[in-house]
PDB file of N, CA and C in Angstrom:
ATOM      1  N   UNK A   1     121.142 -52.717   9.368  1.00  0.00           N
ATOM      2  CA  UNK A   1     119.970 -52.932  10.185  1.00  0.00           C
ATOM      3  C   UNK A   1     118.820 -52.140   9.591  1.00  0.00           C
ATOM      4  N   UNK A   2     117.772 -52.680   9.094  1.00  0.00           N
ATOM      5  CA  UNK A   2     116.302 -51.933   8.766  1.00  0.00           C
ATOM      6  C   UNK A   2     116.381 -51.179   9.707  1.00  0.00           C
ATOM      7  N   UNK A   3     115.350 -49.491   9.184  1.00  0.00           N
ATOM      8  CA  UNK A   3     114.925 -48.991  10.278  1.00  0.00           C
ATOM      9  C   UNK A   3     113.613 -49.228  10.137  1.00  0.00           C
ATOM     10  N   UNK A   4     112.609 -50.006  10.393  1.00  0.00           N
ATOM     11  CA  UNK A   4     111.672 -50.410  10.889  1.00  0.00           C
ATOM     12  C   UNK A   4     110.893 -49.473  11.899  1.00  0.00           C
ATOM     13  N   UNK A   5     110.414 -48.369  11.764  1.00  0.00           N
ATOM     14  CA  UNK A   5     109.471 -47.657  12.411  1.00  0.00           C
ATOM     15  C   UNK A   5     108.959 -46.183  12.316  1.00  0.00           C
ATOM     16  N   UNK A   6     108.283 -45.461  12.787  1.00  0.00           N
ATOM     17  CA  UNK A   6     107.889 -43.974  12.275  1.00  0.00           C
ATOM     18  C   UNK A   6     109.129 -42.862  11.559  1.00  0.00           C
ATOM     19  N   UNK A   7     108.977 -42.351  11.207  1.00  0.00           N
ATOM     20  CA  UNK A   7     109.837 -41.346  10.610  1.00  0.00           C
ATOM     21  C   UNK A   7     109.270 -40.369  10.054  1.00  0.00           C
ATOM     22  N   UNK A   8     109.346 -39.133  11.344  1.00  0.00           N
ATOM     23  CA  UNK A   8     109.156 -37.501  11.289  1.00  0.00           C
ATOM     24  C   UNK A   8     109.426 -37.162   9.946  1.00  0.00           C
ATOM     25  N   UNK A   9     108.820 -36.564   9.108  1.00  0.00           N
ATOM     26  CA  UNK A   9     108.695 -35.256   8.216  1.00  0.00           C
ATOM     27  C   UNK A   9     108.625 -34.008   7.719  1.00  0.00           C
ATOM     28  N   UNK A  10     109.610 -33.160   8.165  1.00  0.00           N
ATOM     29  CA  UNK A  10     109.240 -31.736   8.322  1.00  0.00           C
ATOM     30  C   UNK A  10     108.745 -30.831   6.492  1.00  0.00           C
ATOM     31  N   UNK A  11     108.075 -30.756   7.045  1.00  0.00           N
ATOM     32  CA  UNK A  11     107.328 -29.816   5.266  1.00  0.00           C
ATOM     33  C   UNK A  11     108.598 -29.114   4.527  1.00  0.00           C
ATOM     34  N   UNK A  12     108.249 -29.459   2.969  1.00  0.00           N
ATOM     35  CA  UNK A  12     109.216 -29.049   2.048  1.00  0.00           C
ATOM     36  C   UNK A  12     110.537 -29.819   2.372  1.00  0.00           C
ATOM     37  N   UNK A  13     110.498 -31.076   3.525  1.00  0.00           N
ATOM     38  CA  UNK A  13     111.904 -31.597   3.257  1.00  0.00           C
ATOM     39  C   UNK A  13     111.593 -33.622   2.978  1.00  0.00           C
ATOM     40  N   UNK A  14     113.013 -33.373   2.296  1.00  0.00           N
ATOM     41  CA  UNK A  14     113.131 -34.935   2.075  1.00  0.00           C
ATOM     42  C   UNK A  14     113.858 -36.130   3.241  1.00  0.00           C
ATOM     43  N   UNK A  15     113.913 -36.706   3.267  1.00  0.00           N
ATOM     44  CA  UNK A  15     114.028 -37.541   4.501  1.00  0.00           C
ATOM     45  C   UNK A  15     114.442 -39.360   3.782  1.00  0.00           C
ATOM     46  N   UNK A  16     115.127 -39.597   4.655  1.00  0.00           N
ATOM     47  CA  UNK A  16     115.590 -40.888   4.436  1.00  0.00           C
ATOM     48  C   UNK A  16     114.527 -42.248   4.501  1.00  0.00           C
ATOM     49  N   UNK A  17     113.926 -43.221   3.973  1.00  0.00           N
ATOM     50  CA  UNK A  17     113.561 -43.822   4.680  1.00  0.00           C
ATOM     51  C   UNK A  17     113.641 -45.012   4.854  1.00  0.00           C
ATOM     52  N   UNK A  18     114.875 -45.465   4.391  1.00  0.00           N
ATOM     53  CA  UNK A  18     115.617 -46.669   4.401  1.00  0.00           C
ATOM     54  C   UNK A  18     116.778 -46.083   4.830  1.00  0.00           C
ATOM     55  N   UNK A  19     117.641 -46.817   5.580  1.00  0.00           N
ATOM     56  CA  UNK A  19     119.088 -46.323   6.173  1.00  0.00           C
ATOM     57  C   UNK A  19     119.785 -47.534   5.627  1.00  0.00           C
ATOM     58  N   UNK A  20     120.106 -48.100   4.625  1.00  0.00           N
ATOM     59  CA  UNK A  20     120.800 -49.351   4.627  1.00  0.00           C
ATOM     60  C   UNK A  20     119.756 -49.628   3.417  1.00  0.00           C
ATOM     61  N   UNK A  21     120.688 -50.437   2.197  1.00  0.00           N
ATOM     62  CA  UNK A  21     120.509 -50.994   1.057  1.00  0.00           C
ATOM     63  C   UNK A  21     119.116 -52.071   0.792  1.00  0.00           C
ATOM     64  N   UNK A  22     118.190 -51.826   0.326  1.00  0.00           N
ATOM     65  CA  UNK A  22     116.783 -52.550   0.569  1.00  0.00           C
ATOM     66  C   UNK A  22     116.597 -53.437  -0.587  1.00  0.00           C
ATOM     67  N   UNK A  23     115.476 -54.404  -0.258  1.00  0.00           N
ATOM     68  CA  UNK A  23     115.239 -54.535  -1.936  1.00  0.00           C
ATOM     69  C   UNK A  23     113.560 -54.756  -2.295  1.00  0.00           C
ATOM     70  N   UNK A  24     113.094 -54.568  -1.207  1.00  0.00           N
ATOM     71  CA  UNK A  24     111.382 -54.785  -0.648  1.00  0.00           C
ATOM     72  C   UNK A  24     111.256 -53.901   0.215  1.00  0.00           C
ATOM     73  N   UNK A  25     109.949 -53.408   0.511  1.00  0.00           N
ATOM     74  CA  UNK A  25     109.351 -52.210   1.333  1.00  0.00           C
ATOM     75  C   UNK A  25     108.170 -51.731   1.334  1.00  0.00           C
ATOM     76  N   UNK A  26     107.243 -51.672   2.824  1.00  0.00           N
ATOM     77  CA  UNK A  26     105.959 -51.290   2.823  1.00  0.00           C
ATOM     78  C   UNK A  26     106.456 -50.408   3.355  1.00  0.00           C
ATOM     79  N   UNK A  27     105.714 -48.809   2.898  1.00  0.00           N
ATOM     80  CA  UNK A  27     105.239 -48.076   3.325  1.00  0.00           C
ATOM     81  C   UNK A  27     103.743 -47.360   3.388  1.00  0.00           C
ATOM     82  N   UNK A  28     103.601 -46.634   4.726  1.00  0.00           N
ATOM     83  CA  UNK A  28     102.630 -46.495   5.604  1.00  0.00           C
ATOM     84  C   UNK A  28     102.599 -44.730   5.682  1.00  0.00           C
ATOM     85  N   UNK A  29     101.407 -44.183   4.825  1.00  0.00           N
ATOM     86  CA  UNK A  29     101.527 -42.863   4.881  1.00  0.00           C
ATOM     87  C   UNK A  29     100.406 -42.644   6.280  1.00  0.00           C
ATOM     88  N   UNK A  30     101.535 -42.614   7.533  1.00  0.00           N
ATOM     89  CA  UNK A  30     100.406 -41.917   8.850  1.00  0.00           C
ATOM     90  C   UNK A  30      99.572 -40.732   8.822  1.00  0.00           C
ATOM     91  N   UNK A  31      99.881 -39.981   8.052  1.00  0.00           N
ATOM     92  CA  UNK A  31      99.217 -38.579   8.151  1.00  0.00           C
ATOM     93  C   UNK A  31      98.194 -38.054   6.945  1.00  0.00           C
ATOM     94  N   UNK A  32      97.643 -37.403   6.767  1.00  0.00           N
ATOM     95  CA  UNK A  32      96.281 -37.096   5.941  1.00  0.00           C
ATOM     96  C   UNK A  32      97.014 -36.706   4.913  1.00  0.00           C
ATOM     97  N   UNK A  33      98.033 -35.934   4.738  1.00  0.00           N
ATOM     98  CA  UNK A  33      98.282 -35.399   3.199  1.00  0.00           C
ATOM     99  C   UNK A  33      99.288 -36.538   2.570  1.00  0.00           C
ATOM    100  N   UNK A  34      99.508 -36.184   0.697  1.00  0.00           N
ATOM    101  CA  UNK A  34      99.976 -36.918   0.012  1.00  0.00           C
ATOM    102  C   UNK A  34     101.395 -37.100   0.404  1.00  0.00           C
ATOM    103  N   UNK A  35     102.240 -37.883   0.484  1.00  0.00           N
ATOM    104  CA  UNK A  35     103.737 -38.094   1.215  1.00  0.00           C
ATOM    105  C   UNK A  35     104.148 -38.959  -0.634  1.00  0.00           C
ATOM    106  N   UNK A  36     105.580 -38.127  -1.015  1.00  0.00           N
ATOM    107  CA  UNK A  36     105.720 -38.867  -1.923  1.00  0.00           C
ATOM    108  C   UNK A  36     107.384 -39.362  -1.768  1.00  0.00           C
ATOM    109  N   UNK A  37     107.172 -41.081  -2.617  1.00  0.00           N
ATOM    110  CA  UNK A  37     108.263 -41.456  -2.433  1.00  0.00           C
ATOM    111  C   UNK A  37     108.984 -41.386  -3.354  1.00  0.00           C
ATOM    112  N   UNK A  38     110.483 -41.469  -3.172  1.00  0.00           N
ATOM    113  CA  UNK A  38     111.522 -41.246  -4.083  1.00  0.00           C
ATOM    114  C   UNK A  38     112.125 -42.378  -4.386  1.00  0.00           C
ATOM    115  N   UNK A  39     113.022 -42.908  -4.858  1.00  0.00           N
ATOM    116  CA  UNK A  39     113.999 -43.971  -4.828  1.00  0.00           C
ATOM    117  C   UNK A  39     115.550 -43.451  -5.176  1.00  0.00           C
ATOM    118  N   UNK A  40     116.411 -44.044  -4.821  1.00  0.00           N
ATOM    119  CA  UNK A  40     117.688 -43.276  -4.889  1.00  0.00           C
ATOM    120  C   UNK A  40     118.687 -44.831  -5.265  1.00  0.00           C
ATOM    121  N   UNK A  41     119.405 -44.422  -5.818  1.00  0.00           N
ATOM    122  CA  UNK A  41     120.990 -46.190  -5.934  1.00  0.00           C
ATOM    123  C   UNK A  41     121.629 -45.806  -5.038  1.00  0.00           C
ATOM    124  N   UNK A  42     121.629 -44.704  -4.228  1.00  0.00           N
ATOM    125  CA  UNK A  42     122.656 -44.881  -3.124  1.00  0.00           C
ATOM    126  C   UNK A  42     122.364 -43.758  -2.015  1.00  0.00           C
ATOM    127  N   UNK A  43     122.721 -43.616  -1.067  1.00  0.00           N
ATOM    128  CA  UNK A  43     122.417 -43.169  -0.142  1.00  0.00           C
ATOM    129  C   UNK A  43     122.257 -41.337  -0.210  1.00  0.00           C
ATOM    130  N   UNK A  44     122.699 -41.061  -1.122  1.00  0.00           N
ATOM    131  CA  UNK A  44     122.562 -39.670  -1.747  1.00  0.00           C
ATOM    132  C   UNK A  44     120.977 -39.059  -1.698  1.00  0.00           C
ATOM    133  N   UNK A  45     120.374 -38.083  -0.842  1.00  0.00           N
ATOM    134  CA  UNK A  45     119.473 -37.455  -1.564  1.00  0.00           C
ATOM    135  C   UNK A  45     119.213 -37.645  -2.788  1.00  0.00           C
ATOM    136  N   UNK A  46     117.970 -38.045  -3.428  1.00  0.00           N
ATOM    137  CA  UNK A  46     117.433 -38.070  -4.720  1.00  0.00           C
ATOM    138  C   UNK A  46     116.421 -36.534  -4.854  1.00  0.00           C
ATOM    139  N   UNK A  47     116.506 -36.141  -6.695  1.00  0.00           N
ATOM    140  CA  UNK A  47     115.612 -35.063  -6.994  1.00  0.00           C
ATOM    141  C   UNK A  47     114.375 -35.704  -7.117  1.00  0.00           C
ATOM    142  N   UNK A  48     113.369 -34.787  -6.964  1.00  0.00           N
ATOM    143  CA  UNK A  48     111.920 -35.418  -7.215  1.00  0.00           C
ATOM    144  C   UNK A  48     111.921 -35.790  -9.147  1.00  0.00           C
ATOM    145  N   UNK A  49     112.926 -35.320  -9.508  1.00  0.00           N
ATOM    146  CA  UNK A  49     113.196 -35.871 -10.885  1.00  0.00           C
ATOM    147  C   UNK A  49     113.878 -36.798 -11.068  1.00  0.00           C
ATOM    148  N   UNK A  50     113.887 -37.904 -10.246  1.00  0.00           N
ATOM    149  CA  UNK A  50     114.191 -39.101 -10.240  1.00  0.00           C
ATOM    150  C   UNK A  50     113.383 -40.732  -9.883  1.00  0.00           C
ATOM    151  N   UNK A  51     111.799 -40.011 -10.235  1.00  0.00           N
ATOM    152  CA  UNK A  51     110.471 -40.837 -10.479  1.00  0.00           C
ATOM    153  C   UNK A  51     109.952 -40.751  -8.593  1.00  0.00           C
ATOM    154  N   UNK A  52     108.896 -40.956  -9.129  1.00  0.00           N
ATOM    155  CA  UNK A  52     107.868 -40.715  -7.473  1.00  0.00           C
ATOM    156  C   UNK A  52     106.662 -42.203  -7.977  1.00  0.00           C
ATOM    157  N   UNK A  53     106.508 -42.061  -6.514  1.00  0.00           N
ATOM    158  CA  UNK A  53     105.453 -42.805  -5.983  1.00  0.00           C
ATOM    159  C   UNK A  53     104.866 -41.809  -4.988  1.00  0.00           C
ATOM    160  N   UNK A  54     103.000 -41.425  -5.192  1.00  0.00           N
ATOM    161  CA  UNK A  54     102.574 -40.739  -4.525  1.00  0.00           C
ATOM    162  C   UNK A  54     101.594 -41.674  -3.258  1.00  0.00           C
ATOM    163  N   UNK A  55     101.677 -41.884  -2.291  1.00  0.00           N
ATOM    164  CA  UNK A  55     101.017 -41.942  -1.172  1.00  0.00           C
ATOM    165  C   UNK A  55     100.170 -41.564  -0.479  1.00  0.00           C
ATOM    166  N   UNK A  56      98.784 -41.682  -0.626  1.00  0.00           N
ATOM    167  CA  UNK A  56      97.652 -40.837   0.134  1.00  0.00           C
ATOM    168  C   UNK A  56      97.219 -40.740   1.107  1.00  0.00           C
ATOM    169  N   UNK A  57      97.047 -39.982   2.199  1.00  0.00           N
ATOM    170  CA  UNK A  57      96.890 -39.786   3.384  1.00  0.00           C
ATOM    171  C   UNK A  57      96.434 -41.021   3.982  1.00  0.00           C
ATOM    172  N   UNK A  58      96.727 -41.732   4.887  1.00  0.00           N
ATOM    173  CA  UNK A  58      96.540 -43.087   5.647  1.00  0.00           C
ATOM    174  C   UNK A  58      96.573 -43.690   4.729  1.00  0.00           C
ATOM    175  N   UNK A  59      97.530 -43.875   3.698  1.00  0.00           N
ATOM    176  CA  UNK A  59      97.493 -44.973   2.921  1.00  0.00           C
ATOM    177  C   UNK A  59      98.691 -46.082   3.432  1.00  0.00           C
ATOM    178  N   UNK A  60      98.167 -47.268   2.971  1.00  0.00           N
ATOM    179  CA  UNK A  60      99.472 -48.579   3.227  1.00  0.00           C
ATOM    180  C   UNK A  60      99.250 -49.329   1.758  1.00  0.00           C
ATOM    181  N   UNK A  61     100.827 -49.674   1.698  1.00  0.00           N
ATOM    182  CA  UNK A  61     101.094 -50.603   0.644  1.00  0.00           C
ATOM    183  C   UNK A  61     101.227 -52.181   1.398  1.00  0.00           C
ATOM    184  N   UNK A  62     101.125 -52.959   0.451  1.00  0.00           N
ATOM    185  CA  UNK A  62     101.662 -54.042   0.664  1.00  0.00           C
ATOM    186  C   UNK A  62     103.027 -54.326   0.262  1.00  0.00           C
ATOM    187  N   UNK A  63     103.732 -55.029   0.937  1.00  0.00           N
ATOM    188  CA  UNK A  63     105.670 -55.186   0.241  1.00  0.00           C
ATOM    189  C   UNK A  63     105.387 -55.166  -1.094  1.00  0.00           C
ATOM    190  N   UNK A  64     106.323 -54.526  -1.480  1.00  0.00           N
ATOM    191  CA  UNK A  64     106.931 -54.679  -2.907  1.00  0.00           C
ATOM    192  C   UNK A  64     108.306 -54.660  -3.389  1.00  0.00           C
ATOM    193  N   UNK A  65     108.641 -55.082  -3.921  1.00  0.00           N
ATOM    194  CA  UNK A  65     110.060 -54.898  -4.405  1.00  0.00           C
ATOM    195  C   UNK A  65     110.182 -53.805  -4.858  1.00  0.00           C
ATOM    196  N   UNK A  66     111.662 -52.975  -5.002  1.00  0.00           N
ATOM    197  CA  UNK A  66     111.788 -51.917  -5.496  1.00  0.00           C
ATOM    198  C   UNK A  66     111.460 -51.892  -6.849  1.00  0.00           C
ATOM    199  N   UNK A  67     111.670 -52.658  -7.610  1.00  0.00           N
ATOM    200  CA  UNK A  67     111.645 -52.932  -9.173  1.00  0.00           C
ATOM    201  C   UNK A  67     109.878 -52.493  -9.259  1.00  0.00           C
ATOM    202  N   UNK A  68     108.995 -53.610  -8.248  1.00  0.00           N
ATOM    203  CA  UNK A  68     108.083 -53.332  -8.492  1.00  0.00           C
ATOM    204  C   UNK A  68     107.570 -51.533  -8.548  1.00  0.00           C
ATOM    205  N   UNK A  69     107.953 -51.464  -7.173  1.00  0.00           N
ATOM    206  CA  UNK A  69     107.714 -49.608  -6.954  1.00  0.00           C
ATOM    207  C   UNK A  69     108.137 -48.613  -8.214  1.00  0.00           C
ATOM    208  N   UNK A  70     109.367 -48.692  -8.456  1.00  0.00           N
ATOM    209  CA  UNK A  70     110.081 -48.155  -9.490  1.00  0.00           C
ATOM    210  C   UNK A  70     110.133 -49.067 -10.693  1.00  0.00           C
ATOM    211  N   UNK A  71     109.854 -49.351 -11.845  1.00  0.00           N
ATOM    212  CA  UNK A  71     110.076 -50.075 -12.620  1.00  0.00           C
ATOM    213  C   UNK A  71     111.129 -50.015 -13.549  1.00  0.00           C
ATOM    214  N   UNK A  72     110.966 -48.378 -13.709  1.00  0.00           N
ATOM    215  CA  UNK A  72     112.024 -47.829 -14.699  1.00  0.00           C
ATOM    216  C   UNK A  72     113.260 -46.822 -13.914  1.00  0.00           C
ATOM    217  N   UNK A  73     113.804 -47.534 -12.911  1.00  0.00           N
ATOM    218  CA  UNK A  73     114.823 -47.270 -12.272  1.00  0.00           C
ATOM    219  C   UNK A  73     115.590 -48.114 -11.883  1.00  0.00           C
ATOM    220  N   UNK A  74     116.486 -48.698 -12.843  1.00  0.00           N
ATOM    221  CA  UNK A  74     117.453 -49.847 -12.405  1.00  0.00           C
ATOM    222  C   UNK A  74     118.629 -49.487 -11.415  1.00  0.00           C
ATOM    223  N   UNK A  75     118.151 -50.345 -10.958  1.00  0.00           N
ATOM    224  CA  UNK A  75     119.172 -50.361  -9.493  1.00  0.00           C
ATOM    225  C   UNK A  75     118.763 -50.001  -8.170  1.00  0.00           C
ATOM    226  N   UNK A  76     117.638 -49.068  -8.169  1.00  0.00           N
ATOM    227  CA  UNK A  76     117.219 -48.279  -6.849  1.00  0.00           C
ATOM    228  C   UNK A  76     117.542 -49.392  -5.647  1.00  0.00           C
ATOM    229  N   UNK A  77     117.977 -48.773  -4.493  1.00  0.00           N
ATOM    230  CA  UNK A  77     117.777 -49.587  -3.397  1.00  0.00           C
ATOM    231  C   UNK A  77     117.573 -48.734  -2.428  1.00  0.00           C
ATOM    232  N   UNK A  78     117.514 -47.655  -2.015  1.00  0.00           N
ATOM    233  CA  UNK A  78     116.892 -47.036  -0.868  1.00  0.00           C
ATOM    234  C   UNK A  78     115.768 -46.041  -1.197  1.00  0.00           C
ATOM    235  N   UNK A  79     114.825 -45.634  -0.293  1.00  0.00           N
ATOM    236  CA  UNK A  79     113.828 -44.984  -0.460  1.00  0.00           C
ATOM    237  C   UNK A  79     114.079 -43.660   0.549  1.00  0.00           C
ATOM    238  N   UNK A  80     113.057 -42.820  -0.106  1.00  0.00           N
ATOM    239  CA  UNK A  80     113.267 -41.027   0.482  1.00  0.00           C
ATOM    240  C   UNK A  80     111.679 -40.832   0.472  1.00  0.00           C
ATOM    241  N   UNK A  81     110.937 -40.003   1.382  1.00  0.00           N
ATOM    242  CA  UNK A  81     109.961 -39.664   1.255  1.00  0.00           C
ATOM    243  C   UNK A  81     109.894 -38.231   1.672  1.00  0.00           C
ATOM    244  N   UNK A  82     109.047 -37.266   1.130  1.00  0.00           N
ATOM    245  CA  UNK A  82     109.041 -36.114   0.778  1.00  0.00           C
ATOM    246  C   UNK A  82     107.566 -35.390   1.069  1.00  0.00           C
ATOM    247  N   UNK A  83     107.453 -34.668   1.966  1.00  0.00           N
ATOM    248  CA  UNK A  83     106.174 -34.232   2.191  1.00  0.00           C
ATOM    249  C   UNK A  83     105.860 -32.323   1.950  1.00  0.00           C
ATOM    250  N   UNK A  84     105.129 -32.120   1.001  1.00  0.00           N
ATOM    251  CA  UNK A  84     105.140 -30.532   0.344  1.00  0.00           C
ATOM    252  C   UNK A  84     104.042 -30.119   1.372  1.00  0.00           C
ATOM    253  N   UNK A  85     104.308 -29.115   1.729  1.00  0.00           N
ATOM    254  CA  UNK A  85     103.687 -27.650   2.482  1.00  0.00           C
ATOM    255  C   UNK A  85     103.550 -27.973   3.938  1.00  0.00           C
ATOM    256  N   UNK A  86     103.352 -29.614   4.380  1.00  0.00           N
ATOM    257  CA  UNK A  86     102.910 -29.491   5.586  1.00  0.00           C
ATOM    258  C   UNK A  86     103.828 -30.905   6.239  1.00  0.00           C
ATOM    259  N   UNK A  87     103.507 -30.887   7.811  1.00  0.00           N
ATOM    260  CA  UNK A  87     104.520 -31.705   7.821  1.00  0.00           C
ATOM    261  C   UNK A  87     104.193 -33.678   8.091  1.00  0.00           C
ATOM    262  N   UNK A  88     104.878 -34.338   8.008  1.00  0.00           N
ATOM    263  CA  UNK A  88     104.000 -35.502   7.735  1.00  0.00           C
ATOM    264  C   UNK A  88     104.991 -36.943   8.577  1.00  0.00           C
ATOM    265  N   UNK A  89     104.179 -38.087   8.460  1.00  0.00           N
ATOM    266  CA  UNK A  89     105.141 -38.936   9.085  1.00  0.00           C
ATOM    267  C   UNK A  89     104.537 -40.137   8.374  1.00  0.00           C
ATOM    268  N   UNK A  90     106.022 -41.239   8.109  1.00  0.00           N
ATOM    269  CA  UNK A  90     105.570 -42.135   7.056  1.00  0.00           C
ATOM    270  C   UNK A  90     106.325 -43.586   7.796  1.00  0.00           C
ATOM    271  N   UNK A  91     105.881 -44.419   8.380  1.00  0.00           N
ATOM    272  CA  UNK A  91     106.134 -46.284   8.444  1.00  0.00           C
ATOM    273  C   UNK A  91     106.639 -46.615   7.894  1.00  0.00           C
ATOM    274  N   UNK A  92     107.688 -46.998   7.294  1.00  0.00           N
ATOM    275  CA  UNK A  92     108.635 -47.891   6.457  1.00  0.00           C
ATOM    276  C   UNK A  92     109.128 -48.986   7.544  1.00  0.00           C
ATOM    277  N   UNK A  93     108.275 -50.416   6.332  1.00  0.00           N
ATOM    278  CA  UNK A  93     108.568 -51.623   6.683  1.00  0.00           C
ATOM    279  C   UNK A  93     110.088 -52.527   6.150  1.00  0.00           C
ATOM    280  N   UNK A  94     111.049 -52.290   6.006  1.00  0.00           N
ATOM    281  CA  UNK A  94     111.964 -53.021   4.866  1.00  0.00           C
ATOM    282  C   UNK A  94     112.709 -54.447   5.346  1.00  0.00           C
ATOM    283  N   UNK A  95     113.120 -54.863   3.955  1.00  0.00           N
ATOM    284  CA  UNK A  95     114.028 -55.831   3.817  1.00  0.00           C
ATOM    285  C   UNK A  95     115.255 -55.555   3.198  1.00  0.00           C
TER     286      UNK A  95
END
C-alpha cells in the first residue's frame, strides 16, 4: 500500500518515504529548508553516499520515475528523505 501523505522529519535523521517497492514518485518539500532525497534497492536505510536529490524549501516535483530521479542507480525502488540541522516534513506521492 503507498503511503500517500505527510511525513514528520526530525533534524539530522533519515526517514522512510516510501514503505513498499515504488517505481514513480512526487515529492513535496513542506517546509522552508533543503530536505534531501535518498534512494535505496531495498528497504534498508541508505548512506547519503548513495546519490541525493536536493529539494528546496516548498518545493514540488512532478512524478518521475526512479530511473528518472536517480539515473545512475540501478535498481532503486524506495525513497528516504533526510533533513540536516532542523526539522522538516516532506509529501510523498507514489506508485
Amino acid at each position: 500500500m503507498a503511503q500517500n501523505g505527510p511525513v514528520p522529519i526530525a533534524a539530522d535523521t533519515m526517514v522512510s518515504l516510501t514503505n513498499a517497492n515504488v517505481t514513480s514518485a512526487t515529492v513535496v518539500n513542506e517546509g522552508g529548508s533543503v530536505l534531501i532525497v535518498i534512494p535505496s534497492v531495498d528497504p534498508a536505510t541508505p548512506s547519503l553516499d548513495d546519490g541525493m536529490a536536493l529539494r528546496p524549501g516548498f518545493g514540488i516535483d512532478s512524478s518521475k520515475t526512479l530511473a528518472e530521479w536517480f539515473p545512475g542507480k540501478a535498481g532503486a525502488n524506495r525513497l528516504h528523505v533526510y533533513s540536516h540541522n532542523v526539522r522538516g516534513r516532506a509529501f510523498g506521492s507514489h506508485a
